[in-house]
PDB file of N, CA and C in Angstrom:
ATOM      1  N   UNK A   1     -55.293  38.879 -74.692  1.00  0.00           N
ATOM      2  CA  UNK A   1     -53.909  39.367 -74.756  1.00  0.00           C
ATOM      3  C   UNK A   1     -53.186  38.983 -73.483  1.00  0.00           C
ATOM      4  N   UNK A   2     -52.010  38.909 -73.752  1.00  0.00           N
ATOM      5  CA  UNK A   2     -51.230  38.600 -72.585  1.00  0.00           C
ATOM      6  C   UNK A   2     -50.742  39.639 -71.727  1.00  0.00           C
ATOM      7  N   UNK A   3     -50.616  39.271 -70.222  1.00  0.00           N
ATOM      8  CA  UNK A   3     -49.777  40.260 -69.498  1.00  0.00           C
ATOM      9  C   UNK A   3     -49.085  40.435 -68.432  1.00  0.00           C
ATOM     10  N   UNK A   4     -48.564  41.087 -67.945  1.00  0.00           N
ATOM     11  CA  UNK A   4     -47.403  40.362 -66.909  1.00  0.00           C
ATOM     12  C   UNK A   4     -47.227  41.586 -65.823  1.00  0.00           C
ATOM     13  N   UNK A   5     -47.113  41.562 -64.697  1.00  0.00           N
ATOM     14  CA  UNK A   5     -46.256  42.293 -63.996  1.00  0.00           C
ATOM     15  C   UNK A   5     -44.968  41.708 -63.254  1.00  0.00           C
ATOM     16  N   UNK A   6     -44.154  42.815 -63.240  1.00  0.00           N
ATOM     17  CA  UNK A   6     -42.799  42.014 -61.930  1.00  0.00           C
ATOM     18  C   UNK A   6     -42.734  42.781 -61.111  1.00  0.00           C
ATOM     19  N   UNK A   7     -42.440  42.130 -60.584  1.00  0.00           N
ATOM     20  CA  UNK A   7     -42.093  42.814 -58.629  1.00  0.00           C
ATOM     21  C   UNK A   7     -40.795  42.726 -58.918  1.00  0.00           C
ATOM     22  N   UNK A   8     -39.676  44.308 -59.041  1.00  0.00           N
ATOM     23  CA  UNK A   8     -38.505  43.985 -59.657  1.00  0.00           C
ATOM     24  C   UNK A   8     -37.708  44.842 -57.961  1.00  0.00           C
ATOM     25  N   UNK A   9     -36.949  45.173 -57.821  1.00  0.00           N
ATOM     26  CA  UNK A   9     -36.112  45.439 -56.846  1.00  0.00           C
ATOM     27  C   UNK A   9     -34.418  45.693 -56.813  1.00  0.00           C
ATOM     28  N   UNK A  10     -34.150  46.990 -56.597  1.00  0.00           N
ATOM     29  CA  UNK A  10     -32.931  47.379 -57.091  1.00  0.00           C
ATOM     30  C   UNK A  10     -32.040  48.186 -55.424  1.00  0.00           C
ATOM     31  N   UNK A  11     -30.861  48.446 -55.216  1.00  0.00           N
ATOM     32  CA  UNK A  11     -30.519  48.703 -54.196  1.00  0.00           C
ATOM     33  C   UNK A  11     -29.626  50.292 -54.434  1.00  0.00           C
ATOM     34  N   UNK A  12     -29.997  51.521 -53.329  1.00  0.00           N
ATOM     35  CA  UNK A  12     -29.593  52.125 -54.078  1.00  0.00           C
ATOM     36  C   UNK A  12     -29.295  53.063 -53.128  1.00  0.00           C
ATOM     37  N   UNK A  13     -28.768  54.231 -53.695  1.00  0.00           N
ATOM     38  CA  UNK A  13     -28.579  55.188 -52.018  1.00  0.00           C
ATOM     39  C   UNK A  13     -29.682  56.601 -52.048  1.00  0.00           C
ATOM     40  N   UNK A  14     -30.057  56.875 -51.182  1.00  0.00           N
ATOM     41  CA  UNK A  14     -30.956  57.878 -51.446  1.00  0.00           C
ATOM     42  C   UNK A  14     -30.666  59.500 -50.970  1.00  0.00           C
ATOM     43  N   UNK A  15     -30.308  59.905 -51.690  1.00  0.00           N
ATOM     44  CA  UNK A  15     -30.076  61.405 -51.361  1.00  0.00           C
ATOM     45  C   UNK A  15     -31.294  62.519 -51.839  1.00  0.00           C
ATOM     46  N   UNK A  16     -31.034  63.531 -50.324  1.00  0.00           N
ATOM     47  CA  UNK A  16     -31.727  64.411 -50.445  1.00  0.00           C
ATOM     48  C   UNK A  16     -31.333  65.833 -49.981  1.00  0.00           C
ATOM     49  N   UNK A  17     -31.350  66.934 -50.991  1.00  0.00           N
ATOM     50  CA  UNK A  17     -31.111  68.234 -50.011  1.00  0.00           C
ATOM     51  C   UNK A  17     -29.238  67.800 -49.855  1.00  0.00           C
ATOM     52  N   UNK A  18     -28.879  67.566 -50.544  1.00  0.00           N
ATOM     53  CA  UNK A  18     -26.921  66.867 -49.954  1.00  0.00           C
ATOM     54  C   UNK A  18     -27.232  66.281 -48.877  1.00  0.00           C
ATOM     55  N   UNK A  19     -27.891  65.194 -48.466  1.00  0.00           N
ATOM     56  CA  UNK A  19     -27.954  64.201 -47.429  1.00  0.00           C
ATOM     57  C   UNK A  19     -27.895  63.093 -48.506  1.00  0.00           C
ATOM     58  N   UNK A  20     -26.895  61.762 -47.742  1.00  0.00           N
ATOM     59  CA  UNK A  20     -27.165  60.852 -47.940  1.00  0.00           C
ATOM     60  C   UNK A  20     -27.542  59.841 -47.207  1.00  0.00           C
ATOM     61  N   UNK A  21     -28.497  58.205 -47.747  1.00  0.00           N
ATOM     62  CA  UNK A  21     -28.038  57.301 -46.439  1.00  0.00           C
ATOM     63  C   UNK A  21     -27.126  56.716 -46.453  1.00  0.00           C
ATOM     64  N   UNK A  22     -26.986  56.164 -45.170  1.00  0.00           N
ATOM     65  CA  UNK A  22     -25.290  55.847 -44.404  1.00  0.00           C
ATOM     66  C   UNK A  22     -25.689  54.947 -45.526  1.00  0.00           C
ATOM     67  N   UNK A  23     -26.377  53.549 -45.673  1.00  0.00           N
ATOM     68  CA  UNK A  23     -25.769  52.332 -46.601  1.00  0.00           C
ATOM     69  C   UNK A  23     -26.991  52.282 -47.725  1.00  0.00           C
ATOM     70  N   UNK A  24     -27.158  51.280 -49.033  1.00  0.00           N
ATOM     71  CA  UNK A  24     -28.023  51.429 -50.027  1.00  0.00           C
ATOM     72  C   UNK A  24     -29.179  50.639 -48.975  1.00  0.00           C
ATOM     73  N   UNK A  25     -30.383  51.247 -49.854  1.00  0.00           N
ATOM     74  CA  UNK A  25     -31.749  50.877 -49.578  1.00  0.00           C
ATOM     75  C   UNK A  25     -31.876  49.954 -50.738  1.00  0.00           C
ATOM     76  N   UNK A  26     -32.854  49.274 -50.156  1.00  0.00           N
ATOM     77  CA  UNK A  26     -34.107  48.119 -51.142  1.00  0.00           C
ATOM     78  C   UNK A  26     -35.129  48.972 -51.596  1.00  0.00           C
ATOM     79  N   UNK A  27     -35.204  49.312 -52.975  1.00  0.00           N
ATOM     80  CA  UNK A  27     -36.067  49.772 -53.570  1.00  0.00           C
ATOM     81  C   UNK A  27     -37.000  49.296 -54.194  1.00  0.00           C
ATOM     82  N   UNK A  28     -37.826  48.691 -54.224  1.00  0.00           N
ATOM     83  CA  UNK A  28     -38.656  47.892 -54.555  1.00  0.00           C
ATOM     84  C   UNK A  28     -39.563  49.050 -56.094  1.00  0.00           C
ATOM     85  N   UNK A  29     -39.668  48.164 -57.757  1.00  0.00           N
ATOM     86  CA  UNK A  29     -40.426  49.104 -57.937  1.00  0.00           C
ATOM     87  C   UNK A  29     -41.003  47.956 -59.381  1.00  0.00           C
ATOM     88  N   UNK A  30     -41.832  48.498 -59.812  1.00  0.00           N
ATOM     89  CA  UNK A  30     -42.755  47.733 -60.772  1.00  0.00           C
ATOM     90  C   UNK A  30     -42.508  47.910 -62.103  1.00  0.00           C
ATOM     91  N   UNK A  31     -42.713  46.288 -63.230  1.00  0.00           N
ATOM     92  CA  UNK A  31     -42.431  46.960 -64.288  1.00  0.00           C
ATOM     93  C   UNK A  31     -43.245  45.773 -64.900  1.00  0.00           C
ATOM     94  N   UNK A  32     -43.661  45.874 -66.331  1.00  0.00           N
ATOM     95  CA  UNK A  32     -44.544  44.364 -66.859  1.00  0.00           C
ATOM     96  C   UNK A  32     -45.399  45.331 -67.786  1.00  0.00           C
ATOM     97  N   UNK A  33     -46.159  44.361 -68.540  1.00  0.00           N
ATOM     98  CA  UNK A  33     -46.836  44.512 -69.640  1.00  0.00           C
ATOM     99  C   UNK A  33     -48.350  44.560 -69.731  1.00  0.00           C
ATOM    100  N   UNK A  34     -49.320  45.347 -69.734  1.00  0.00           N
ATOM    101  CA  UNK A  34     -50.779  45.546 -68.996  1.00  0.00           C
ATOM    102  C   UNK A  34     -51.406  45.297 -70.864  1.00  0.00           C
ATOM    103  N   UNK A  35     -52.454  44.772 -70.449  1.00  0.00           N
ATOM    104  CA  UNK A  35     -53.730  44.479 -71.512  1.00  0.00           C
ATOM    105  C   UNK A  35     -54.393  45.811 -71.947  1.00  0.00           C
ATOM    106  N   UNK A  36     -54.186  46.302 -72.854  1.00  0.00           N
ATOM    107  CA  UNK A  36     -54.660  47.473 -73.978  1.00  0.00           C
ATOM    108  C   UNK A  36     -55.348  47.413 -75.058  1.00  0.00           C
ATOM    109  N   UNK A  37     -56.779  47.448 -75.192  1.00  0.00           N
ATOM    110  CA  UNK A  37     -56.864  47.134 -77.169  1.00  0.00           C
ATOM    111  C   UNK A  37     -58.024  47.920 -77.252  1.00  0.00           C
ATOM    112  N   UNK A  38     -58.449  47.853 -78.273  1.00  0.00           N
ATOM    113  CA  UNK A  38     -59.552  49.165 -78.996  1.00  0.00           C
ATOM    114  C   UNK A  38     -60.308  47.990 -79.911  1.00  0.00           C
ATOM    115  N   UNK A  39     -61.680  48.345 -79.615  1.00  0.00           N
ATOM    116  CA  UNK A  39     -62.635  47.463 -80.373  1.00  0.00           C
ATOM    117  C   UNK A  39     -64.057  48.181 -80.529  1.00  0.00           C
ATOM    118  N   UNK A  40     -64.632  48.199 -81.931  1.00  0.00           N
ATOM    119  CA  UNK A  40     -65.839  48.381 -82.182  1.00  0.00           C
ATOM    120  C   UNK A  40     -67.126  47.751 -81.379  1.00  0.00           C
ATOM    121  N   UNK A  41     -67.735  48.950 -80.423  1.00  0.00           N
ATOM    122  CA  UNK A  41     -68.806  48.515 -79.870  1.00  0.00           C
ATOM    123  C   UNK A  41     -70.188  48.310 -81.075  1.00  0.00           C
ATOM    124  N   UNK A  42     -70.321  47.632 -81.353  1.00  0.00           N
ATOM    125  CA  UNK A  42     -71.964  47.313 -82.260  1.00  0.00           C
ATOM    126  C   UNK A  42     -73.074  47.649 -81.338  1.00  0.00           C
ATOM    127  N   UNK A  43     -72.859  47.941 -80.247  1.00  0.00           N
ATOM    128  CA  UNK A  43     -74.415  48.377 -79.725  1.00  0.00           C
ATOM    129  C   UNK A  43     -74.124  49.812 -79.178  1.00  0.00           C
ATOM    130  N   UNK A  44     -72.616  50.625 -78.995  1.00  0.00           N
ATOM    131  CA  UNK A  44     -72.840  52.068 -78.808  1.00  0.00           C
ATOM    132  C   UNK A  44     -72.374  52.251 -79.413  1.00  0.00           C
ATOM    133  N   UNK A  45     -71.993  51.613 -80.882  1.00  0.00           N
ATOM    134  CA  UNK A  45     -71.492  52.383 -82.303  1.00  0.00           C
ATOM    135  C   UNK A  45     -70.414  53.563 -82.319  1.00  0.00           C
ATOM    136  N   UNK A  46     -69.476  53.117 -81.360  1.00  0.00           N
ATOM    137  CA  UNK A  46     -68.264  54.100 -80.873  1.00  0.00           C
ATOM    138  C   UNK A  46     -67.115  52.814 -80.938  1.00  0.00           C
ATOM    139  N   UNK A  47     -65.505  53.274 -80.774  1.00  0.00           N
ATOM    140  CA  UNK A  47     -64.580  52.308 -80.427  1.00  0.00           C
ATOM    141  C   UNK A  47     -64.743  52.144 -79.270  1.00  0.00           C
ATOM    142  N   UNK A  48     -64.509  51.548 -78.706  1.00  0.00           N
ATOM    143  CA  UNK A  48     -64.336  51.259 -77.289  1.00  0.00           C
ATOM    144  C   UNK A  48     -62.884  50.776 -77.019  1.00  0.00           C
ATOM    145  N   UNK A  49     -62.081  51.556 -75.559  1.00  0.00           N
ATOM    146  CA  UNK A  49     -60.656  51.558 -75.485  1.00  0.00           C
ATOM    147  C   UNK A  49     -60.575  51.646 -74.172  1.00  0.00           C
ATOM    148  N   UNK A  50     -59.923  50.287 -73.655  1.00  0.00           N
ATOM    149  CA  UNK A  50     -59.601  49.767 -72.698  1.00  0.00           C
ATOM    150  C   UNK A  50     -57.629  49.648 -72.863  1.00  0.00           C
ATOM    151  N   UNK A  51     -57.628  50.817 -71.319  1.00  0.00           N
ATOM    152  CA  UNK A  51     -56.288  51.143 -71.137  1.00  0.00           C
ATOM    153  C   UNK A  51     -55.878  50.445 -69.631  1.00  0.00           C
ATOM    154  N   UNK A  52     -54.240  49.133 -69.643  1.00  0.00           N
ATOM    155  CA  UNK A  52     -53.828  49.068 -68.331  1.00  0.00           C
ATOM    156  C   UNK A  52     -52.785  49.608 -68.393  1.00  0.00           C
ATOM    157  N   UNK A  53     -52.285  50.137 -66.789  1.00  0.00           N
ATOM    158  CA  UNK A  53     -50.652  50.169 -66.277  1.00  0.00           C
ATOM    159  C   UNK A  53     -50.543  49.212 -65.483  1.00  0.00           C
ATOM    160  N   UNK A  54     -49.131  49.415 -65.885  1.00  0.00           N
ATOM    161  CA  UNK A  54     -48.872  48.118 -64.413  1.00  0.00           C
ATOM    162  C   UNK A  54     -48.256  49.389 -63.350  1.00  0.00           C
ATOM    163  N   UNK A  55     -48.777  49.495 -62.567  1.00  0.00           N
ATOM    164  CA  UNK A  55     -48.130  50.450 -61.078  1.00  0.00           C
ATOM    165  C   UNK A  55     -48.121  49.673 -59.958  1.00  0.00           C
ATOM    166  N   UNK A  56     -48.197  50.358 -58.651  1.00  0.00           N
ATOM    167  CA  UNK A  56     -48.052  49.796 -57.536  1.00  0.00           C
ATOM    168  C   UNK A  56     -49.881  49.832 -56.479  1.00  0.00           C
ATOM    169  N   UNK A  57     -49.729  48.603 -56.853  1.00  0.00           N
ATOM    170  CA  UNK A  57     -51.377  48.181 -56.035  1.00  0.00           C
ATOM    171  C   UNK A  57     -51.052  48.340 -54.178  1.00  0.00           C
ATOM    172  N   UNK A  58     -50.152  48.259 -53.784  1.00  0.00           N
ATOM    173  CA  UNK A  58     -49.970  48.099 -52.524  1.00  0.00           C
ATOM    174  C   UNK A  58     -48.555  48.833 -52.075  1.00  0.00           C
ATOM    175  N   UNK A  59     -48.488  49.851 -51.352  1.00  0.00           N
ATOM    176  CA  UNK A  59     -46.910  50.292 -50.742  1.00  0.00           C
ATOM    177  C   UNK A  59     -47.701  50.988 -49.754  1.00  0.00           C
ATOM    178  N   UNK A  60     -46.244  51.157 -48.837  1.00  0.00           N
ATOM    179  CA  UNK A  60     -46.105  51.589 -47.455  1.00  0.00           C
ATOM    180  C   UNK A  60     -45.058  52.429 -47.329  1.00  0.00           C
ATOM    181  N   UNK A  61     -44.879  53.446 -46.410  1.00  0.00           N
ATOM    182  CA  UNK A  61     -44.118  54.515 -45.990  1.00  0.00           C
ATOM    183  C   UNK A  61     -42.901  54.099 -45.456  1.00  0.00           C
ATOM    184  N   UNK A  62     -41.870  54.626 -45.721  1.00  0.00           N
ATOM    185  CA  UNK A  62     -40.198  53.733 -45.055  1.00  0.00           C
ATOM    186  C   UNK A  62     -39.773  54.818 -44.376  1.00  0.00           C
ATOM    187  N   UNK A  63     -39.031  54.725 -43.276  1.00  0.00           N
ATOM    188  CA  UNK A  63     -38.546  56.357 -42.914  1.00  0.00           C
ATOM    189  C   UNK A  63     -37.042  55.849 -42.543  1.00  0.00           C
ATOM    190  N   UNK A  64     -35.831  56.493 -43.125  1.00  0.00           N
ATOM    191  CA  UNK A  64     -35.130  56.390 -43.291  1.00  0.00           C
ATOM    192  C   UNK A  64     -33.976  57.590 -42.447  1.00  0.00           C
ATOM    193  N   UNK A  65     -32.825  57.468 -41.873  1.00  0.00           N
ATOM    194  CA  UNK A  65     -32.176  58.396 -41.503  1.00  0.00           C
ATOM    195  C   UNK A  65     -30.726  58.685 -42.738  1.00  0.00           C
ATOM    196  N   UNK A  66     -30.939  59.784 -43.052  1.00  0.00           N
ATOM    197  CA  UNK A  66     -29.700  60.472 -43.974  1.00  0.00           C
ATOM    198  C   UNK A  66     -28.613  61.237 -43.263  1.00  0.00           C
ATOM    199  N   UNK A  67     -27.477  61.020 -43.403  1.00  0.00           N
ATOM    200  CA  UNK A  67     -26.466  61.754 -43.196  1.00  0.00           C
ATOM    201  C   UNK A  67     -26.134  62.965 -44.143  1.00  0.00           C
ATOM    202  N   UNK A  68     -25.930  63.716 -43.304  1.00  0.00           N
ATOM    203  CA  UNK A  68     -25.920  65.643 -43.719  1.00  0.00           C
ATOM    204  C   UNK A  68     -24.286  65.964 -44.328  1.00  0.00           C
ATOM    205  N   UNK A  69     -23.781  66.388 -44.961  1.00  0.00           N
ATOM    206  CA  UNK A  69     -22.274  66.744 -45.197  1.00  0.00           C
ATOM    207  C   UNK A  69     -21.760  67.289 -43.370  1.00  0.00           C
ATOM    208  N   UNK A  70     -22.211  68.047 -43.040  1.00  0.00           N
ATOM    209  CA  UNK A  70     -22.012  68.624 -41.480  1.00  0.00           C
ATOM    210  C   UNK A  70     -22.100  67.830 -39.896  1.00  0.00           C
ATOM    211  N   UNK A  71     -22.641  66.635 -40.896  1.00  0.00           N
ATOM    212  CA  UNK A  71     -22.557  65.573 -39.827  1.00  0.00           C
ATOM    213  C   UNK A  71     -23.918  65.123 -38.977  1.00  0.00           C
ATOM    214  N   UNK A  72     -25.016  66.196 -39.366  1.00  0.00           N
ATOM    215  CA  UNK A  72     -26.372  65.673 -38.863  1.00  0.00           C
ATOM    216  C   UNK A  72     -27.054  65.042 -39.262  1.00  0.00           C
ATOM    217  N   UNK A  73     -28.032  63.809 -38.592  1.00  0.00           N
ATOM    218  CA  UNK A  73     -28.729  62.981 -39.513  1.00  0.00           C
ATOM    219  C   UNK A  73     -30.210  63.987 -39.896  1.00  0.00           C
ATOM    220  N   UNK A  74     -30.996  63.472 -40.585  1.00  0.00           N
ATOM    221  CA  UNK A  74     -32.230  63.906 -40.779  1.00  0.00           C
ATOM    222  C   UNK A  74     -33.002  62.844 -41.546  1.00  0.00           C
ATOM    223  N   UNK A  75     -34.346  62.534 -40.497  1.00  0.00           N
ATOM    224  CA  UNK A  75     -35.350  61.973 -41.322  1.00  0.00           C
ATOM    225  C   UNK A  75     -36.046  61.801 -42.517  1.00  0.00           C
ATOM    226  N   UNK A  76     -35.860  61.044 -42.958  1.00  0.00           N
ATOM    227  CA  UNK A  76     -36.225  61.068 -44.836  1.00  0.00           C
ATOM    228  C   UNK A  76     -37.796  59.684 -45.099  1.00  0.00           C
ATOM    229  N   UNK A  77     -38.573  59.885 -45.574  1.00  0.00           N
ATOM    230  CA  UNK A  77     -39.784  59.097 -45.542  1.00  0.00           C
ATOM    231  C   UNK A  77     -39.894  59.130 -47.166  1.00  0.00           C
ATOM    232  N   UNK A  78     -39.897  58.077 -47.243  1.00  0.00           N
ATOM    233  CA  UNK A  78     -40.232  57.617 -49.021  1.00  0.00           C
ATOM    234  C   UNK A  78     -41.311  56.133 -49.020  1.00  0.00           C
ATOM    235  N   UNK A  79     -41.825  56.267 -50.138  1.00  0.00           N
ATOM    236  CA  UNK A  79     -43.101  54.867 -50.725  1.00  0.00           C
ATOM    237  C   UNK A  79     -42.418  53.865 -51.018  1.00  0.00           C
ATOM    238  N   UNK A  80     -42.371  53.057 -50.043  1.00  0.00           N
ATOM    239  CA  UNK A  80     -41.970  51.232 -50.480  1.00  0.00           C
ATOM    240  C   UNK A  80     -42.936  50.530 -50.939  1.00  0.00           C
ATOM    241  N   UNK A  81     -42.864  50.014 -52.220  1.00  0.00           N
ATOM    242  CA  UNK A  81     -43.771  49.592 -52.787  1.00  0.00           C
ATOM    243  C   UNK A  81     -43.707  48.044 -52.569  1.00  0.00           C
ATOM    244  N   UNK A  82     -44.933  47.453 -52.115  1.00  0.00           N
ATOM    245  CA  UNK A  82     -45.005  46.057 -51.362  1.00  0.00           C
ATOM    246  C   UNK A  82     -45.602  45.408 -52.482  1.00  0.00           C
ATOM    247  N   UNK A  83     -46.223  45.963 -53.864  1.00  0.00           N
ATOM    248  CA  UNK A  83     -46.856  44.712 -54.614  1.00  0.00           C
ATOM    249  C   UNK A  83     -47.352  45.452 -55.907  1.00  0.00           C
ATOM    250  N   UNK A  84     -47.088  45.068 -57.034  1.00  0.00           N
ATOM    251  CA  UNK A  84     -47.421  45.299 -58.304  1.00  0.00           C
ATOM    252  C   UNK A  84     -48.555  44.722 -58.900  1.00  0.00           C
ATOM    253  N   UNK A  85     -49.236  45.701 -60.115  1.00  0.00           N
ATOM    254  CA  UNK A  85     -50.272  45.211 -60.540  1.00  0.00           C
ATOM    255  C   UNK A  85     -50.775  45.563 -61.876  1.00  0.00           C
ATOM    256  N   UNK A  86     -51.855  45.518 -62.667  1.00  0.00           N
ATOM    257  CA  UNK A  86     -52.271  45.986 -64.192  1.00  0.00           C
ATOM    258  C   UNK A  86     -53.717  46.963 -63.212  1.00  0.00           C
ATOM    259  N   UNK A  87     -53.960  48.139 -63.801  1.00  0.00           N
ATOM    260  CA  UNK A  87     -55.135  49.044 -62.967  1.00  0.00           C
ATOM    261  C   UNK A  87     -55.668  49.886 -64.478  1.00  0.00           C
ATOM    262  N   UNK A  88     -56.956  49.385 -64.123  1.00  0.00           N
ATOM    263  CA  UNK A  88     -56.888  49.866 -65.047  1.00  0.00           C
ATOM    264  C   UNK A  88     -56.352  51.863 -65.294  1.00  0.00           C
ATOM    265  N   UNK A  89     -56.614  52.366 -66.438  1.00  0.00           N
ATOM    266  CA  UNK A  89     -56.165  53.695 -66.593  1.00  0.00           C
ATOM    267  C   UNK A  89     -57.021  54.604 -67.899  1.00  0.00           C
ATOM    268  N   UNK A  90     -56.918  56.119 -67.717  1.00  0.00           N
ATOM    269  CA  UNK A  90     -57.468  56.738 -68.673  1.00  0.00           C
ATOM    270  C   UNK A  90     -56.602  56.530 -69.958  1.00  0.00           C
ATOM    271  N   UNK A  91     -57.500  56.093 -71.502  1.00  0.00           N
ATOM    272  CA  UNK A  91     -57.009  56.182 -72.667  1.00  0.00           C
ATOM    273  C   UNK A  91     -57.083  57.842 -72.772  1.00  0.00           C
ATOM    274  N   UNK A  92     -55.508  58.420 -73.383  1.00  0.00           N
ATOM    275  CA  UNK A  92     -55.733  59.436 -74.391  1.00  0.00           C
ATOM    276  C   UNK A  92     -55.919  59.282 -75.556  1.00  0.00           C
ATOM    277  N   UNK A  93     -56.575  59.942 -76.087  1.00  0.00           N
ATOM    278  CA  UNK A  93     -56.769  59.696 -77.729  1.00  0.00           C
ATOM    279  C   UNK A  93     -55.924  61.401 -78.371  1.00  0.00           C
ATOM    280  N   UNK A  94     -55.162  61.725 -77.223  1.00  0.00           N
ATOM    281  CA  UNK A  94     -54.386  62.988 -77.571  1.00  0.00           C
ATOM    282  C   UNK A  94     -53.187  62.145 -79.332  1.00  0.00           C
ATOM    283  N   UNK A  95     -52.864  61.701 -79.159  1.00  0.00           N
ATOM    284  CA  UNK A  95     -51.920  61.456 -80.247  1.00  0.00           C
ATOM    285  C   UNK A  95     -52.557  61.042 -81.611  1.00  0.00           C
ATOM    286  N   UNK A  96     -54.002  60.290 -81.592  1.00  0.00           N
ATOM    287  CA  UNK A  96     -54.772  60.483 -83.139  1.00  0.00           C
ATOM    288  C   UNK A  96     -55.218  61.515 -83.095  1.00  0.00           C
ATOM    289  N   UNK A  97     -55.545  62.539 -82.751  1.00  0.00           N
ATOM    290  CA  UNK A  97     -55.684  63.762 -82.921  1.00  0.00           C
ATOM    291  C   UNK A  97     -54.957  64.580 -83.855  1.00  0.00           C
ATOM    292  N   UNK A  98     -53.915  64.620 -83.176  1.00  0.00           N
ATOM    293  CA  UNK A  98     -52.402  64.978 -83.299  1.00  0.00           C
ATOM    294  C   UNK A  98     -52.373  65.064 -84.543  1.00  0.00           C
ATOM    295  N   UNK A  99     -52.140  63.559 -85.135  1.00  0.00           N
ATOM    296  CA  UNK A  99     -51.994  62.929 -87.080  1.00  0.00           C
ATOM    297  C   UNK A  99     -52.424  63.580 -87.378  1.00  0.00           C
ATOM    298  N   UNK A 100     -54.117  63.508 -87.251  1.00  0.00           N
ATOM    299  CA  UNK A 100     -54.990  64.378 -88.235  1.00  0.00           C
ATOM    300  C   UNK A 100     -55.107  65.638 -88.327  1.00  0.00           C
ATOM    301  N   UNK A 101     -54.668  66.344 -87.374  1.00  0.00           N
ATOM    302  CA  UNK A 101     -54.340  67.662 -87.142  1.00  0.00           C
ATOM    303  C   UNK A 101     -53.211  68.221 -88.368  1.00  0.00           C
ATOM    304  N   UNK A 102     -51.994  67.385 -88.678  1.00  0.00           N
ATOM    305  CA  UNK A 102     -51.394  67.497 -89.210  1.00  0.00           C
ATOM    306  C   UNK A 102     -51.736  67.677 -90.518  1.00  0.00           C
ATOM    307  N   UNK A 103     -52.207  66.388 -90.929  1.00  0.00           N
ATOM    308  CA  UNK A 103     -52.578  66.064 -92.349  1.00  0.00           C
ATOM    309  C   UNK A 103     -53.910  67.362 -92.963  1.00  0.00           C
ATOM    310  N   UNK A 104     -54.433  67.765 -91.907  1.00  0.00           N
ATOM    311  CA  UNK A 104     -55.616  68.588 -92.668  1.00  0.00           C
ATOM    312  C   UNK A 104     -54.906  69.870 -93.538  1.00  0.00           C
ATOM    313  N   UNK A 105     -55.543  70.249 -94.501  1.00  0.00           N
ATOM    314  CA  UNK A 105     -54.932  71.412 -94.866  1.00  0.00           C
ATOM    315  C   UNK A 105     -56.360  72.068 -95.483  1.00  0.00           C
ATOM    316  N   UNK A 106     -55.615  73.537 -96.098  1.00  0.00           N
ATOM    317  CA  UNK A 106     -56.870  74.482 -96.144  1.00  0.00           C
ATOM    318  C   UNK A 106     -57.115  74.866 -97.606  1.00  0.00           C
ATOM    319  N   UNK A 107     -58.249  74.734 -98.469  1.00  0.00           N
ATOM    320  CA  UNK A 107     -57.721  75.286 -99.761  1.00  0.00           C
ATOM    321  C   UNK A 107     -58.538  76.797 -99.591  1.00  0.00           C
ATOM    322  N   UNK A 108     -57.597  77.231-100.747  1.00  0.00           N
ATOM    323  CA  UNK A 108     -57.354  78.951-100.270  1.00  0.00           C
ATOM    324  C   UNK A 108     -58.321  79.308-101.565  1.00  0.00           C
TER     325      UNK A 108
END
């Protein structure tokens, strides 16, 4: 299967608490398509389900100064994300559950 990540990047202002910063930040953040599929194991006679995200493999701490309505700055620290990736992740199997949960019924 195919898959992709992007290293995408948007500019933006960051407020906190009614602080803002003086000008927009570089936000750096991840987005793309991770390898997922479900296949019959023949030797542990179970499906077997292999789950990716694409998140952030690599970021670093930014510390930023915000302006206060009252005129004080204050330190603000947020995750700059330096590099995107597919990781793998836990499958839920919460939502086939779910179906069949539905569909069962009881005879009375």
């Amino acid at each position: 299967s195919k898959y992709f990540t992007l290293f995408m990047s948007m500019k933006t202002n960051i407020t906190h608490n009614n602080c803002t910063s003086a000008q927009e930040v570089d936000m750096p953040y991840c987005e793309g398509s991770c390898n997922t599929y479900t296949m019959y194991s023949k030797e542990a006679a179970v499906m077997q389900h292999s789950c990716s995200c694409c998140k952030e493999t690599c970021f670093s701490n930014r510390t930023l100064d915000l302006v206060c309505p009252n005129g004080d700055t204050v330190p603000y620290t947020y995750m700059y994300v330096e590099e995107c990736g597919c990781t793998n992740t836990e499958c839920t199997a919460a939502a086939g559950q779910h179906i069949r949960r539905k569909r069962s019924f009881t005879l009375l």
